[in-house]
PDB file of N, CA and C in Angstrom:
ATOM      1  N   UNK A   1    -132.491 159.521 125.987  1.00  0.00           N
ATOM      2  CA  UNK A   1    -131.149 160.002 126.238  1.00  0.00           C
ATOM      3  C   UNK A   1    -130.522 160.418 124.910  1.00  0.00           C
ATOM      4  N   UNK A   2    -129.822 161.671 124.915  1.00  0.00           N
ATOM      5  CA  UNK A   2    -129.495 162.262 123.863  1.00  0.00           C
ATOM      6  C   UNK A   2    -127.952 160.951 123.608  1.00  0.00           C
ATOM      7  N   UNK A   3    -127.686 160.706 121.907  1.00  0.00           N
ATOM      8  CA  UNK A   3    -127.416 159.941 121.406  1.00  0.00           C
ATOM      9  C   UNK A   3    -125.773 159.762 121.481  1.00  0.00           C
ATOM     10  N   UNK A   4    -125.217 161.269 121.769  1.00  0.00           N
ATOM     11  CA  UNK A   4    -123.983 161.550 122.039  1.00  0.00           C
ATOM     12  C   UNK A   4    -123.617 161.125 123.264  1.00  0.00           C
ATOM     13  N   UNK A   5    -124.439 161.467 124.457  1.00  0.00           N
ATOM     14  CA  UNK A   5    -124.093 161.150 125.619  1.00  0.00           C
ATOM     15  C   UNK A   5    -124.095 159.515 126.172  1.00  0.00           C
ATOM     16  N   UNK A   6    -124.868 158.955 124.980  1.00  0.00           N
ATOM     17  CA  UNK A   6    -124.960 157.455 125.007  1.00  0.00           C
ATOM     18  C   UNK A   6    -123.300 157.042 124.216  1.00  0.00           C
ATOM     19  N   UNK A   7    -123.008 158.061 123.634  1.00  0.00           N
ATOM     20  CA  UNK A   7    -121.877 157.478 122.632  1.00  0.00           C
ATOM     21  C   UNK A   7    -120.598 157.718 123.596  1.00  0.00           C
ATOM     22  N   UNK A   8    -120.876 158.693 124.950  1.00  0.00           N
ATOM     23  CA  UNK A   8    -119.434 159.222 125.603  1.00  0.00           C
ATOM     24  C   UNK A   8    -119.423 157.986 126.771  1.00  0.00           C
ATOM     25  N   UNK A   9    -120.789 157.996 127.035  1.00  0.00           N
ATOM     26  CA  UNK A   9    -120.833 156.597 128.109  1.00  0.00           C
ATOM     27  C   UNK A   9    -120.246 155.531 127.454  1.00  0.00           C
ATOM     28  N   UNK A  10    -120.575 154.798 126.604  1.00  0.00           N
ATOM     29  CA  UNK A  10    -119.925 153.492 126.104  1.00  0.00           C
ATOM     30  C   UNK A  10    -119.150 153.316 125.237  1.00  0.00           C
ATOM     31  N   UNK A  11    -117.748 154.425 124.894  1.00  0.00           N
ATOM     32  CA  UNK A  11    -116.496 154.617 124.611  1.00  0.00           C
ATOM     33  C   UNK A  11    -115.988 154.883 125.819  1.00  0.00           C
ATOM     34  N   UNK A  12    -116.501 155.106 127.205  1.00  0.00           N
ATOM     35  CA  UNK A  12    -115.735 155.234 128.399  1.00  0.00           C
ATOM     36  C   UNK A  12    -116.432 154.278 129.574  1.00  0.00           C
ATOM     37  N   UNK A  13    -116.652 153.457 129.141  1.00  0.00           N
ATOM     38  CA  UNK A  13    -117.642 152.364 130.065  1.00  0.00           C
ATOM     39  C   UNK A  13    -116.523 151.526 130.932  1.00  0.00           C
ATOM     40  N   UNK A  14    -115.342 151.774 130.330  1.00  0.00           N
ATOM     41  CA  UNK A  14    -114.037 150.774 131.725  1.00  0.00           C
ATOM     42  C   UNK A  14    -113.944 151.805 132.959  1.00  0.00           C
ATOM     43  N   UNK A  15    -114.332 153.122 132.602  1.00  0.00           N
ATOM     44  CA  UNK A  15    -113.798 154.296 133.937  1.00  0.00           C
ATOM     45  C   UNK A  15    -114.663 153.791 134.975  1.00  0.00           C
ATOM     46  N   UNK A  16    -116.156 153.172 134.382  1.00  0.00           N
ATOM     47  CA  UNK A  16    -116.856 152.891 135.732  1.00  0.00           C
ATOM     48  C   UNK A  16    -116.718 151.608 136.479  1.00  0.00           C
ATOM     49  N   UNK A  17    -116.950 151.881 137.790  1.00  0.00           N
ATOM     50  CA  UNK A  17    -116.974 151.075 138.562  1.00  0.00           C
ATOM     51  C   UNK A  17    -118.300 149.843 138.043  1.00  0.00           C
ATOM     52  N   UNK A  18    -118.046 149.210 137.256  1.00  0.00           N
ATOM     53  CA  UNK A  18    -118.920 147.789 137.456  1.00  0.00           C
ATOM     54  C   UNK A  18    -119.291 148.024 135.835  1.00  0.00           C
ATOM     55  N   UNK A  19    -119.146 148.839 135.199  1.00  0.00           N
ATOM     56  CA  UNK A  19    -119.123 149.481 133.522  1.00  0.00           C
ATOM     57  C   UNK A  19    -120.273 150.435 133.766  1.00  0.00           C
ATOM     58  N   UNK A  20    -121.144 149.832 132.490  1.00  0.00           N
ATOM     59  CA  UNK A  20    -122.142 150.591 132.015  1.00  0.00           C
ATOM     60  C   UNK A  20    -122.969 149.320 131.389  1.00  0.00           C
ATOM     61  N   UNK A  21    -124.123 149.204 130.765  1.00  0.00           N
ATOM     62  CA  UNK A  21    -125.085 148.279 130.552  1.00  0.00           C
ATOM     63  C   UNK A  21    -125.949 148.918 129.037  1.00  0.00           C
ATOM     64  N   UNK A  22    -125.933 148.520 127.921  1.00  0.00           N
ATOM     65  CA  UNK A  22    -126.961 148.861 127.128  1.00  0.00           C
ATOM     66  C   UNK A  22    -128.175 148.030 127.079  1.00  0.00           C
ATOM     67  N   UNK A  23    -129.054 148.689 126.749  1.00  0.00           N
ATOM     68  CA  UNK A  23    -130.165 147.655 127.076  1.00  0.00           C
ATOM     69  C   UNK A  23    -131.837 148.358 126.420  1.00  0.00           C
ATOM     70  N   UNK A  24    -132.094 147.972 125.681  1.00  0.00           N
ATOM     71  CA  UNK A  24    -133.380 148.654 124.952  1.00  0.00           C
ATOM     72  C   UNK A  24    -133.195 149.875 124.522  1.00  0.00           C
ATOM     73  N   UNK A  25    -132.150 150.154 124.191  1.00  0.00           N
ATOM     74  CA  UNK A  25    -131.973 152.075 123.251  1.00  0.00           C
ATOM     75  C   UNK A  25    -130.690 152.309 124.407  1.00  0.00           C
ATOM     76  N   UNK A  26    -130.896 152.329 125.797  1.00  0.00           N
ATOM     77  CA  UNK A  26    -130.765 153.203 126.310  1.00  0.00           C
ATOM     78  C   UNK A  26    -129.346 152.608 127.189  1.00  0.00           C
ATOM     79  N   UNK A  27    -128.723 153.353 128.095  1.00  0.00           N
ATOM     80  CA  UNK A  27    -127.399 152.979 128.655  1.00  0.00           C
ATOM     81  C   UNK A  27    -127.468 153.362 129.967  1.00  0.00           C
ATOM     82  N   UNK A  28    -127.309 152.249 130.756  1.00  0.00           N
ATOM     83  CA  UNK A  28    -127.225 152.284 131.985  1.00  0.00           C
ATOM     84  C   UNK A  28    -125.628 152.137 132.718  1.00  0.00           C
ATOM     85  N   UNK A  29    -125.531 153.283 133.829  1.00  0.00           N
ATOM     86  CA  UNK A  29    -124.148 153.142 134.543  1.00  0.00           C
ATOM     87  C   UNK A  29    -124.355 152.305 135.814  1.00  0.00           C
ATOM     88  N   UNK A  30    -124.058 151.482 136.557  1.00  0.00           N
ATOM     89  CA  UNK A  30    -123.834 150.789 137.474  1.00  0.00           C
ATOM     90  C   UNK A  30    -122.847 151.757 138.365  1.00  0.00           C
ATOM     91  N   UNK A  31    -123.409 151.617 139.693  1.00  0.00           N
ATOM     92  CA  UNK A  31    -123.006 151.611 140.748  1.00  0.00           C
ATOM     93  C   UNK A  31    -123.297 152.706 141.429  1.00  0.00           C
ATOM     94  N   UNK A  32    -122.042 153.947 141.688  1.00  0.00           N
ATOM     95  CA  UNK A  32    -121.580 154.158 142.670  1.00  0.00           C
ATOM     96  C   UNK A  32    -122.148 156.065 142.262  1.00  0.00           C
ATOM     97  N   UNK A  33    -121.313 156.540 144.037  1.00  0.00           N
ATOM     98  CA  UNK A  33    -121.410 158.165 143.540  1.00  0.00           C
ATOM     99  C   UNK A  33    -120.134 158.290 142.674  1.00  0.00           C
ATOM    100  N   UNK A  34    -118.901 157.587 143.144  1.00  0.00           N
ATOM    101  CA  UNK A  34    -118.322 158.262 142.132  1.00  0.00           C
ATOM    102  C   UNK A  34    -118.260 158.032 140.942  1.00  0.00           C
ATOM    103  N   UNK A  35    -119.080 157.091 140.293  1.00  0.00           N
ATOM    104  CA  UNK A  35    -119.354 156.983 138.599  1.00  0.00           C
ATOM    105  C   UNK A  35    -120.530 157.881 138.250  1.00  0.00           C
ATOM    106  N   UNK A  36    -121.140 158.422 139.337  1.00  0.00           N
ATOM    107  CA  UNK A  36    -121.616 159.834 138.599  1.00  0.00           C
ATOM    108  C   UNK A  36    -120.728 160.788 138.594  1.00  0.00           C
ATOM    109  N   UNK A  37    -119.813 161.327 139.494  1.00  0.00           N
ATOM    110  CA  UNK A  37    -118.524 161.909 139.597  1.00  0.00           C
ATOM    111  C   UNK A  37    -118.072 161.510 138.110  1.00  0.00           C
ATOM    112  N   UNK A  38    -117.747 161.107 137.826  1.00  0.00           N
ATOM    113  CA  UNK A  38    -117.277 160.036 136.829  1.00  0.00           C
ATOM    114  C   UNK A  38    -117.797 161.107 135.052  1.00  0.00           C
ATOM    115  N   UNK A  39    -118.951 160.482 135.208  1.00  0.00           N
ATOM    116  CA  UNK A  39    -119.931 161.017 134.258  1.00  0.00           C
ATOM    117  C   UNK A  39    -119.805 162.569 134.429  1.00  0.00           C
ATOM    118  N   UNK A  40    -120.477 162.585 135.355  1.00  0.00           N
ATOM    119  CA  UNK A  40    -119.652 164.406 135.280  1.00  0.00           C
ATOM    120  C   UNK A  40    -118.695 165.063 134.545  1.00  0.00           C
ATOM    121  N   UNK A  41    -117.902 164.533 135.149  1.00  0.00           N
ATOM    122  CA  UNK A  41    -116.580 165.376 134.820  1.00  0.00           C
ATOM    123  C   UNK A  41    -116.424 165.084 132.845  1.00  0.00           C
ATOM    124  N   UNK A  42    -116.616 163.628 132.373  1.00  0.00           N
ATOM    125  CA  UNK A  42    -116.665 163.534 131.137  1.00  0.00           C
ATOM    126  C   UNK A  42    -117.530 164.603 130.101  1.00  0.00           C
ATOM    127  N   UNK A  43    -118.973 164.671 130.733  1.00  0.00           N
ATOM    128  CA  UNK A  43    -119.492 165.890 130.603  1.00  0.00           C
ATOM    129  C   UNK A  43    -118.916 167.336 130.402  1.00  0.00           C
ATOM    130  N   UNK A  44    -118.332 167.414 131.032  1.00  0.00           N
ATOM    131  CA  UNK A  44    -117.533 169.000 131.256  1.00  0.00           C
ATOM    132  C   UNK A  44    -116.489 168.619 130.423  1.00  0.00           C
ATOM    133  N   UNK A  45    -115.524 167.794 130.312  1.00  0.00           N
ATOM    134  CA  UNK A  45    -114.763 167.814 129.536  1.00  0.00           C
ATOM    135  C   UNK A  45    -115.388 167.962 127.972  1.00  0.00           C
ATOM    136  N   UNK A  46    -116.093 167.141 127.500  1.00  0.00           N
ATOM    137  CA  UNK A  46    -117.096 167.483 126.112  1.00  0.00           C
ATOM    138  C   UNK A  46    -117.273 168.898 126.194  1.00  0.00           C
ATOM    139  N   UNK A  47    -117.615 169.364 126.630  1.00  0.00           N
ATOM    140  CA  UNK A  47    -118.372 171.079 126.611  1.00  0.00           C
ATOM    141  C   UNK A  47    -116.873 171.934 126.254  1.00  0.00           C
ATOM    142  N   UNK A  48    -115.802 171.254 127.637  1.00  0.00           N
ATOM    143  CA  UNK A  48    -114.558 172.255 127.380  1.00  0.00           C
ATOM    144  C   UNK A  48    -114.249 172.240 125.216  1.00  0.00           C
ATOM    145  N   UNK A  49    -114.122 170.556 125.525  1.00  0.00           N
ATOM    146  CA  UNK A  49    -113.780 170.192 123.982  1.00  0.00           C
ATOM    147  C   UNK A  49    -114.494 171.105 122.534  1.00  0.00           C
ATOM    148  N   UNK A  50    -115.448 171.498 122.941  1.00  0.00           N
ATOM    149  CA  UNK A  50    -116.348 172.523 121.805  1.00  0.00           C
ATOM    150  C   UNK A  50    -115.920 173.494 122.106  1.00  0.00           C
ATOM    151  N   UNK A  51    -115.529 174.234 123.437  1.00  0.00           N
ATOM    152  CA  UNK A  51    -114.973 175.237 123.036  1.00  0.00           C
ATOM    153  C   UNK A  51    -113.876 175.512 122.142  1.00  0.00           C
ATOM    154  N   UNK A  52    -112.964 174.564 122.785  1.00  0.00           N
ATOM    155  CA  UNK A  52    -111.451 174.626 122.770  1.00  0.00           C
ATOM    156  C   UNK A  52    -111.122 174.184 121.315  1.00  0.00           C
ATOM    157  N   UNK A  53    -112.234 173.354 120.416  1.00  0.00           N
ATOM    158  CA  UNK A  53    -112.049 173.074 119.148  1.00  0.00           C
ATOM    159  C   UNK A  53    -111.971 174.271 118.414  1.00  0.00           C
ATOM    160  N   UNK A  54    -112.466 175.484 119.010  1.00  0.00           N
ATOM    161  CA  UNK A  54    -112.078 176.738 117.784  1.00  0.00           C
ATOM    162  C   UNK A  54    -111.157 177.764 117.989  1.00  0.00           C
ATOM    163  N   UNK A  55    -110.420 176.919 118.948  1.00  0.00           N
ATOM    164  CA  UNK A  55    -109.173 177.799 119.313  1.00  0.00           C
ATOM    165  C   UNK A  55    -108.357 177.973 118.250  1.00  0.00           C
ATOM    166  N   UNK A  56    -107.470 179.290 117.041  1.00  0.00           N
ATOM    167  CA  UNK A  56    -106.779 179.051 116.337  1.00  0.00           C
ATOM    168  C   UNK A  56    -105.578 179.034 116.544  1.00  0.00           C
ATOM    169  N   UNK A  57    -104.755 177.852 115.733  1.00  0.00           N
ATOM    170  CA  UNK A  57    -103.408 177.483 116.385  1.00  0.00           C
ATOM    171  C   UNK A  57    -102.747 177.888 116.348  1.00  0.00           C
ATOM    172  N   UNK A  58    -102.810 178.972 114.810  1.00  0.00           N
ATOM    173  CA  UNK A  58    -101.618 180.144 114.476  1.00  0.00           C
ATOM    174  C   UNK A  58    -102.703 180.895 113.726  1.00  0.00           C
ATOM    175  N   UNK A  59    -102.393 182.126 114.697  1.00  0.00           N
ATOM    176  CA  UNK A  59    -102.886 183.664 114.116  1.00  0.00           C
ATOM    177  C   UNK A  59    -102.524 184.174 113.216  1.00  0.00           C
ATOM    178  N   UNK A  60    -103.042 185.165 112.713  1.00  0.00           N
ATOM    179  CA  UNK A  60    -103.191 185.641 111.585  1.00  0.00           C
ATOM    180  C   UNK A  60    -102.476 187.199 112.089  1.00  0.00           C
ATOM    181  N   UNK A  61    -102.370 187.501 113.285  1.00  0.00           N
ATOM    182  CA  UNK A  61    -101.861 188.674 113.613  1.00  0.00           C
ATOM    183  C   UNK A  61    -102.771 189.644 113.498  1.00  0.00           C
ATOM    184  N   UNK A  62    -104.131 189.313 113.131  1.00  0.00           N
ATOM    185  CA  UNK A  62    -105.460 190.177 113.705  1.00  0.00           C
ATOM    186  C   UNK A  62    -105.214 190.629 115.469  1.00  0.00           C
ATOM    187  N   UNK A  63    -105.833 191.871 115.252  1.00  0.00           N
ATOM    188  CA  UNK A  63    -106.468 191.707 116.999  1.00  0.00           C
ATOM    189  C   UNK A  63    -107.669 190.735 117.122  1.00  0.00           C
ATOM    190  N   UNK A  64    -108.403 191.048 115.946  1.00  0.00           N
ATOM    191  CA  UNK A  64    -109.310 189.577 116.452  1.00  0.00           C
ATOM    192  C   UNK A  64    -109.320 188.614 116.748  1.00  0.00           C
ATOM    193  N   UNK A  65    -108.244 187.975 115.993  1.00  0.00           N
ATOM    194  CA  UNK A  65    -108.145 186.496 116.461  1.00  0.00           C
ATOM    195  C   UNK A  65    -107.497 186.474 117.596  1.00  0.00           C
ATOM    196  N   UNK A  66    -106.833 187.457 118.146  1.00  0.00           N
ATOM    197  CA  UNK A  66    -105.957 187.083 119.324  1.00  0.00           C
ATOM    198  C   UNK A  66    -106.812 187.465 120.288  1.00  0.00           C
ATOM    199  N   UNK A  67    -108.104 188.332 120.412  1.00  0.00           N
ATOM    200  CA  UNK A  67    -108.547 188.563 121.102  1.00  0.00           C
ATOM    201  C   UNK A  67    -110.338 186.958 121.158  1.00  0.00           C
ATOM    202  N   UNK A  68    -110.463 186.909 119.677  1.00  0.00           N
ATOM    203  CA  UNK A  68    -110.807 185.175 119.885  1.00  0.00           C
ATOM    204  C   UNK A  68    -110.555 184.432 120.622  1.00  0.00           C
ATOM    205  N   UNK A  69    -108.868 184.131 120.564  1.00  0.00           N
ATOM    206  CA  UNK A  69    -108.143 183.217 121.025  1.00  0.00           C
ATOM    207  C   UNK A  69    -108.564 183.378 122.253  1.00  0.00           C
ATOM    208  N   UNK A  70    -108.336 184.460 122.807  1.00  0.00           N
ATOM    209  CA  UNK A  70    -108.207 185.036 124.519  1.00  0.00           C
ATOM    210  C   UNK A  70    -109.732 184.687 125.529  1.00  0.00           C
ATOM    211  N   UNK A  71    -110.894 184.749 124.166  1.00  0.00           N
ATOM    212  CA  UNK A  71    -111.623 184.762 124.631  1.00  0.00           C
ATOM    213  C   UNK A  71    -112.633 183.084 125.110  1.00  0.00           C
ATOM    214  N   UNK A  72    -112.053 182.435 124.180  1.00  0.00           N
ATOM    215  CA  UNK A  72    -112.061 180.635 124.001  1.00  0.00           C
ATOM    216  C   UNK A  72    -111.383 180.009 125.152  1.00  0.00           C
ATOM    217  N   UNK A  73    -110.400 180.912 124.948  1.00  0.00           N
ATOM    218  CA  UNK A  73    -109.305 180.425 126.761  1.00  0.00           C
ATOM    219  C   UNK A  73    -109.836 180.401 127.946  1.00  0.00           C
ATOM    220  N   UNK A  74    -110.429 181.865 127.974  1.00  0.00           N
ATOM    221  CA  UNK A  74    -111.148 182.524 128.997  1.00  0.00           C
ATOM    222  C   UNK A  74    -112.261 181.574 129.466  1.00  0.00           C
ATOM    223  N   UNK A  75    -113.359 181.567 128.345  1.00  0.00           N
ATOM    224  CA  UNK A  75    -114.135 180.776 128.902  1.00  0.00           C
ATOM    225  C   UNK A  75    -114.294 179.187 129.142  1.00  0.00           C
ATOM    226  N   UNK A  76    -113.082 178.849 128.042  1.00  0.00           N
ATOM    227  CA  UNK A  76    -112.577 177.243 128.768  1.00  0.00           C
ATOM    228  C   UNK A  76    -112.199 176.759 130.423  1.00  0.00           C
ATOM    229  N   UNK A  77    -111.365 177.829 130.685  1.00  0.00           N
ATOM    230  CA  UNK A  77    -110.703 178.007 131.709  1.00  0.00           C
ATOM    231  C   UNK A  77    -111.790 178.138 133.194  1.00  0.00           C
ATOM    232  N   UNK A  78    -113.443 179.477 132.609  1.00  0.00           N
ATOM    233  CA  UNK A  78    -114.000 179.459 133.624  1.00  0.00           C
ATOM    234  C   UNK A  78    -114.871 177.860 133.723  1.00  0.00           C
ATOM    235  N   UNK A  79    -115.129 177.180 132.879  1.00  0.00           N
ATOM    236  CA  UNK A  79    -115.849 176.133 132.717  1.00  0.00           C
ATOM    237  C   UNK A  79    -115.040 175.107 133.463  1.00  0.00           C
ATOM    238  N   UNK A  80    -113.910 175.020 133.847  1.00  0.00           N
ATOM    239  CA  UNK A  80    -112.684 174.131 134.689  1.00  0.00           C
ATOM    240  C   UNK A  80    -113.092 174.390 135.575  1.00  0.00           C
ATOM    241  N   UNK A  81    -112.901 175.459 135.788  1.00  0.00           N
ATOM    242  CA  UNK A  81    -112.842 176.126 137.548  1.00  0.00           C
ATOM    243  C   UNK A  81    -114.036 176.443 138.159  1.00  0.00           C
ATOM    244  N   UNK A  82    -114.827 176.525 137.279  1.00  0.00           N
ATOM    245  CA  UNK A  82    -116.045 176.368 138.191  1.00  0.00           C
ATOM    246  C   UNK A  82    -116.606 175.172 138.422  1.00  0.00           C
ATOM    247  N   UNK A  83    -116.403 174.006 137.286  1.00  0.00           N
ATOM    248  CA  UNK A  83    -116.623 172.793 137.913  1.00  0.00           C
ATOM    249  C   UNK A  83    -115.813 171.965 138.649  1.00  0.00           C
ATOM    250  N   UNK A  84    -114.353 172.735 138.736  1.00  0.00           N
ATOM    251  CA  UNK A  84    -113.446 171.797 139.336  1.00  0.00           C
ATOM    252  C   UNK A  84    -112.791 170.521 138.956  1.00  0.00           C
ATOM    253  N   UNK A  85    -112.946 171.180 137.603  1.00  0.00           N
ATOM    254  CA  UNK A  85    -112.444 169.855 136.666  1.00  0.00           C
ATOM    255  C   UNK A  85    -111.230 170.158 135.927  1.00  0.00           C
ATOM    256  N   UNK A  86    -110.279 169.164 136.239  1.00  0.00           N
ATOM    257  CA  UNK A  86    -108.908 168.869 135.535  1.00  0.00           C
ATOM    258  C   UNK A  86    -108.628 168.566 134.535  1.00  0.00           C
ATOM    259  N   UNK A  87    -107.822 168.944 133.532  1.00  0.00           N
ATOM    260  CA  UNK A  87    -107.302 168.518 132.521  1.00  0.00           C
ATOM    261  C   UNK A  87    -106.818 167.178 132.352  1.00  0.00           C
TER     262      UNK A  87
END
């Protein structure tokens, strides 16, 4: 299991139903569908988070950057909505 996703599980191990478990390297979630629900959505949120980290906060008054900007939004936004995931 990649080392990050071990690191998002057990900084968020109270969201699950019954936690999470480390145990020989690796991290186990307990229980349910919706603590894969769960996991999911944390997932997607990480991914939004890389995008959205190179959003710039104040432009430079380029078209580029505003069209950057537009374009970081854009695809933050389709990455929500196609997974159905909330802010």
């Amino acid at each position: 299991m990649n080392e990050r996703i071990k690191e998002l599980l057990v900084d968020n191990k109270d969201i699950f139903s019954n936690g999470c478990t480390e145990s020989n390297g690796e991290v186990y979630i307990h229980g349910s569908q919706d603590n894969l629900q769960k996991f999911a959505v944390l997932l997607i949120k990480e991914c939004i988070g890389l995008v959205e980290k190179d959003i710039e906060p104040e432009l430079d008054g380029s078209d580029y950057a505003e069209h950057w900007n537009m374009a970081l939004r854009s695809a933050s936004n389709e990455i929500k909505n196609h997974f159905g995931v909330e802010e």
